[in-house]
Protein backbone atom coordinates (compact mmCIF):
# COMPACT_ATOMS: atom_id res chain seq x y z
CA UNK A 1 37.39 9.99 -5.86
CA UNK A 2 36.44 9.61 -1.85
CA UNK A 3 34.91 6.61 -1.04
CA UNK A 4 32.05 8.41 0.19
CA UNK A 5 31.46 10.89 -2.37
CA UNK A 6 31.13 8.26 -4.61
CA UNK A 7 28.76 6.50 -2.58
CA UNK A 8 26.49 9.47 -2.38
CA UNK A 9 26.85 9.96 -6.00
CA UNK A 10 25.55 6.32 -6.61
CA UNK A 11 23.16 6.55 -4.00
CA UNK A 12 21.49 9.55 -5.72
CA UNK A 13 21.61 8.15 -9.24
CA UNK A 14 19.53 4.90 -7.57
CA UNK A 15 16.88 7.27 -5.73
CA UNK A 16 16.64 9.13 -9.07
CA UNK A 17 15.31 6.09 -11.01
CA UNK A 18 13.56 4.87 -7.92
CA UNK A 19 11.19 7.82 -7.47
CA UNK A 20 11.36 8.27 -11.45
CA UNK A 21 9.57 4.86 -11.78
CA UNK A 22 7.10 5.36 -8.78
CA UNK A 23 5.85 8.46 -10.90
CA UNK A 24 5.63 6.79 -14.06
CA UNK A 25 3.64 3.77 -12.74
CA UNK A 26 1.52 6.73 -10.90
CA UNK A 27 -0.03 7.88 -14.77
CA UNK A 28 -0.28 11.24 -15.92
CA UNK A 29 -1.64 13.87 -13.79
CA UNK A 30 -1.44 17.25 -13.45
CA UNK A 31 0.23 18.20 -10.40
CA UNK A 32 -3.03 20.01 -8.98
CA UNK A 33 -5.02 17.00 -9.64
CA UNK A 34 -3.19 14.73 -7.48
CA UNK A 35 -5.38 12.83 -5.10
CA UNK A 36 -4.74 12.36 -1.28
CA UNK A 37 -2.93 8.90 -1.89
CA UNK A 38 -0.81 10.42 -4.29
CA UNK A 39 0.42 13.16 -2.15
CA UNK A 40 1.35 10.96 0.64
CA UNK A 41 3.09 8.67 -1.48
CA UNK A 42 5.25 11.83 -2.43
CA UNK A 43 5.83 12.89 1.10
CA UNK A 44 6.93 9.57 1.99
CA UNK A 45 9.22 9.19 -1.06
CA UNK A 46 11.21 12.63 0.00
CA UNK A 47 11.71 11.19 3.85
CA UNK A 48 12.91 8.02 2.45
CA UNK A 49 15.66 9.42 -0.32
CA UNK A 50 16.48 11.92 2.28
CA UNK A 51 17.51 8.85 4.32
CA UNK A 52 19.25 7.27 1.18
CA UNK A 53 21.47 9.53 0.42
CA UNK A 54 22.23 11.13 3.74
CA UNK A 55 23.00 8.27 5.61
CA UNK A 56 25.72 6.54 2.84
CA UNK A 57 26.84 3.61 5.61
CA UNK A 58 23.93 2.54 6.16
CA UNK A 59 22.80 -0.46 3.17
CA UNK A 60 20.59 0.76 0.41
CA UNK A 61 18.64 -2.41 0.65
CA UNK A 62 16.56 -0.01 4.40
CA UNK A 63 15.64 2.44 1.91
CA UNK A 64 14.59 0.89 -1.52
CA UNK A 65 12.22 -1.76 0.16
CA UNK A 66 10.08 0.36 1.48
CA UNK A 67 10.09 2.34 -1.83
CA UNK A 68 9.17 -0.96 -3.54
CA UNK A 69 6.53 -1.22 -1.05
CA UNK A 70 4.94 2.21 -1.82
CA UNK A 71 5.01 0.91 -5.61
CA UNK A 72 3.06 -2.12 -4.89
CA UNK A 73 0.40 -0.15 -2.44
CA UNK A 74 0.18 2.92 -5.45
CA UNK A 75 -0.08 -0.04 -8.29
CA UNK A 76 -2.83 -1.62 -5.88
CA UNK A 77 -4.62 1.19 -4.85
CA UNK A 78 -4.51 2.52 -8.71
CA UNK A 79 -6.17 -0.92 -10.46
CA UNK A 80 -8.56 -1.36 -7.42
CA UNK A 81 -9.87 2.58 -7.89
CA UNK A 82 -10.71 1.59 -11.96
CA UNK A 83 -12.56 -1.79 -10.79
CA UNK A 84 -14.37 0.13 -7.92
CA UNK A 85 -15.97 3.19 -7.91
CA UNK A 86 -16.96 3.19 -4.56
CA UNK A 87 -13.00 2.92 -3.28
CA UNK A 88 -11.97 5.26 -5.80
CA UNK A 89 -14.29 7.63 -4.60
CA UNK A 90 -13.47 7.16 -0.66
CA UNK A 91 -9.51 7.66 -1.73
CA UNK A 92 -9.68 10.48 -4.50
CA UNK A 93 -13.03 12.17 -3.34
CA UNK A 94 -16.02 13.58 -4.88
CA UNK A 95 -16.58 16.86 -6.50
CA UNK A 96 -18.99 18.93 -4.19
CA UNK A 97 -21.73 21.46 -6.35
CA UNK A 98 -21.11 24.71 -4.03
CA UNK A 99 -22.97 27.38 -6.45
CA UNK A 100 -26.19 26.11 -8.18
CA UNK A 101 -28.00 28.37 -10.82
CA UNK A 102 -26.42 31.54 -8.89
CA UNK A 103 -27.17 30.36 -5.57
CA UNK A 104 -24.53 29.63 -3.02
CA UNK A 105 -25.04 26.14 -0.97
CA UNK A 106 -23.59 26.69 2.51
CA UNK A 107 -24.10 23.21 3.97
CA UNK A 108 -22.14 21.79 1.20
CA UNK A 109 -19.35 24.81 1.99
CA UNK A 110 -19.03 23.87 5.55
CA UNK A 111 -19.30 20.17 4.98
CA UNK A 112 -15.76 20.64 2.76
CA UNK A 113 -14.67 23.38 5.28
CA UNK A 114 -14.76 25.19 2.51
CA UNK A 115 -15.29 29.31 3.21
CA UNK A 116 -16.37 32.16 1.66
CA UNK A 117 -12.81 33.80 0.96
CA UNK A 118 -11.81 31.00 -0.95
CA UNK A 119 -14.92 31.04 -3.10
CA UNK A 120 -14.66 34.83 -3.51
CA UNK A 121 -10.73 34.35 -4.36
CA UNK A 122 -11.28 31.56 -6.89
CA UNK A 123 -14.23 33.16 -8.67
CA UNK A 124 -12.03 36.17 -9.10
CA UNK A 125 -9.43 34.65 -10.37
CA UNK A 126 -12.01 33.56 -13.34
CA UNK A 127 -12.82 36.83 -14.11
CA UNK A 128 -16.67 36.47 -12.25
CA UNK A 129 -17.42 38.85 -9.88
CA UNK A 130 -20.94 38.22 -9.42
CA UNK A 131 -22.28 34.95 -8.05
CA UNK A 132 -25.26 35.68 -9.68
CA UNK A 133 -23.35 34.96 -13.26
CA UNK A 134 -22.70 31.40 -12.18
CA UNK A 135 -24.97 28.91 -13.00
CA UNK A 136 -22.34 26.08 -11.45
CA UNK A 137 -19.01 26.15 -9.46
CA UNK A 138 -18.11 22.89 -8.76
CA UNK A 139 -15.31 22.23 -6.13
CA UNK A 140 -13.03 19.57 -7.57
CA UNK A 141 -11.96 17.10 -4.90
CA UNK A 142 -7.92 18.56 -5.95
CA UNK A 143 -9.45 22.35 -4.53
CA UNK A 144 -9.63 23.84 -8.00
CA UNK A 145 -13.12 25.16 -8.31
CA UNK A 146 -14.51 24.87 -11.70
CA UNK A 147 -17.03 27.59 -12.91
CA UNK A 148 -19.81 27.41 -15.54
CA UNK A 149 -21.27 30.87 -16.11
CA UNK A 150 -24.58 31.73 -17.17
CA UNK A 151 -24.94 31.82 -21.42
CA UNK A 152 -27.56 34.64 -22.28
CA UNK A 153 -30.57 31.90 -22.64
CA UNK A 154 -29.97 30.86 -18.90
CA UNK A 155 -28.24 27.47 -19.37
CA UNK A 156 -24.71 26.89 -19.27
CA UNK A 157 -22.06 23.41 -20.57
CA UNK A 158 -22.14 21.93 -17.51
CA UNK A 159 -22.89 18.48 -17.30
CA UNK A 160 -24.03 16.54 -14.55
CA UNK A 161 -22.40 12.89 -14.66
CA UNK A 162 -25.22 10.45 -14.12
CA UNK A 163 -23.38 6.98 -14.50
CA UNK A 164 -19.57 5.90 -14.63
CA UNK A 165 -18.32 3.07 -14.66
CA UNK A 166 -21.45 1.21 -14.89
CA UNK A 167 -22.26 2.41 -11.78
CA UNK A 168 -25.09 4.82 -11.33
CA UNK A 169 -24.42 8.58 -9.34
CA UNK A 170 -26.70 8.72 -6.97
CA UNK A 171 -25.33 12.54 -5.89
CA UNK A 172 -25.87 13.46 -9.86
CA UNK A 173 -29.18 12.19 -9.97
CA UNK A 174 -30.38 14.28 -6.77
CA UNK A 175 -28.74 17.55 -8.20
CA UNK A 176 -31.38 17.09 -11.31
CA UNK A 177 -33.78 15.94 -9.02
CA UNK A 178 -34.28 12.31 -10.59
CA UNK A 179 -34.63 8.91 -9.62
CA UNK A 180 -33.05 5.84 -10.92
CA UNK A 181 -36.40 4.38 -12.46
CA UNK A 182 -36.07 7.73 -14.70
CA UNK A 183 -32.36 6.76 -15.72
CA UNK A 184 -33.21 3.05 -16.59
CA UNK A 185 -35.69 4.22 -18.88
CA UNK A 186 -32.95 6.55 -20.43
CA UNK A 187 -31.04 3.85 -20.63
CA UNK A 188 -33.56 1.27 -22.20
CA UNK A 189 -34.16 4.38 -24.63
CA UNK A 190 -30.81 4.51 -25.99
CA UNK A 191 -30.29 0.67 -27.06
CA UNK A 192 -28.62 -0.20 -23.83
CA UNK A 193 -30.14 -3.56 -21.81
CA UNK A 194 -28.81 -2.29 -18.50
CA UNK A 195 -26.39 0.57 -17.02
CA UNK A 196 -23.18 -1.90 -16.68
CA UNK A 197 -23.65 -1.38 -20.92
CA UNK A 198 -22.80 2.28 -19.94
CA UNK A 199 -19.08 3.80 -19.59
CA UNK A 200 -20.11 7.64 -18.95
CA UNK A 201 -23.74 8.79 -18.96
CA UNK A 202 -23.98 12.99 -18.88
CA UNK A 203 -27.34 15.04 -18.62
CA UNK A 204 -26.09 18.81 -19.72
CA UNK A 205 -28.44 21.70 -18.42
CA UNK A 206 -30.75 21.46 -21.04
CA UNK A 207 -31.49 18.04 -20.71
CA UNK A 208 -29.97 16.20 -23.27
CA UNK A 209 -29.14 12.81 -22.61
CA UNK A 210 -25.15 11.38 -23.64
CA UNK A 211 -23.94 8.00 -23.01
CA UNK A 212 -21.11 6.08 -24.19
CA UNK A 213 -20.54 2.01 -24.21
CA UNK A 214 -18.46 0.51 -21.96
CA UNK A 215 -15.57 -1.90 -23.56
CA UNK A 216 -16.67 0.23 -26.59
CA UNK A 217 -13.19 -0.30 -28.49
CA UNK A 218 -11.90 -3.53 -26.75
């Protein structure tokens, strides 16, 4: 076999396992769902095997370094996102309400440069035709727009997340128009001393209350 064929061979085979353990370390996700981090790591990943394997003089050592390197950032920026809710959501992004109880919010829509075709497209796709049968669209920060319709009472499943993390959601508790005195005493109410007891805290559109203890199975 030609020297060089070989070498491309074996370079290919070691980009392979490269990028194969970049992805594994990078959890499971749904391809849609990947956040902005994750996509650049990808684009950089292509450029680099693309290098690899096309340029078989040059020493392998110039391209799997800085594939190392975008391990160790992607490990990084992946353990620092579950300590800190605040980084994780500057890197991955919120979710933005856009329809509320069959109303449309605009200033939210233009603040994700989000327009009116894309709403109309997505809500079709759904089946919904009407805004008016939506009682929440929520615009994931991946720019898959989930959609709650309207149950014949009024109400709908959505749920409006209220703490994570230990950490309280300030956006959540403007969208049902409470304040964080209200939440402590939620809190208090359910057994817990304080909301760093609390791993997920929900309020659905009836009201209801759910939480769930942090370190719960530890």
């Amino acid at each position: 076999m030609d020297v060089l064929v070989a070498s491309i061979i074996f370079r290919t085979i070691i980009t392979y396992f490269v990028i194969l353990l970049v992805f594994r370390f990078m959890g499971k996700r749904e391809i849609g769902e990947l956040s902005v981090m994750d996509l650049v790591v990808f684009v950089m990943l292509a450029e680099i095997a693309v290098f690899l394997i096309e340029n078989p003089k040059d020493p392998i050592w110039q391209a799997v370094v800085p594939m190392a390197i975008l391990l160790i950032i992607q490990l990084a920026s992946a353990w620092i996102s579950l300590k800190n809710q605040r980084f994780r959501n500057w890197f991955d992004g919120r979710p933005s309400v856009i329809i509320k109880h069959g109303k449309v919010d605009e200033h939210e829509m233009r603040k994700q440069r989000y327009n009116f075709n894309d709403l109309l497209l997505q809500l079709r796709e759904q089946g919904i035709q009407q805004v008016d049968d939506v009682a929440y669209a929520i615009l994931e920060p991946s720019g898959k727009l989930s959609v709650f319709e309207k149950k014949e009472d009024g109400h709908s499943d959505y749920a409006v997340v209220l703490i994570a993390d230990g950490s309280v959601e300030s956006s959540g508790l403007q969208n049902i128009g409470k304040d964080e005195e209200w939440l402590l005493e939620e809190v208090k109410k359910q057994g817990f001393s304080s909301v760093k007891e609390v791993s997920l805290c929900t309020v659905d559109d009836e009201g209801n209350v759910n939480m769930d203890r942090r370190d719960e199975y530890q």
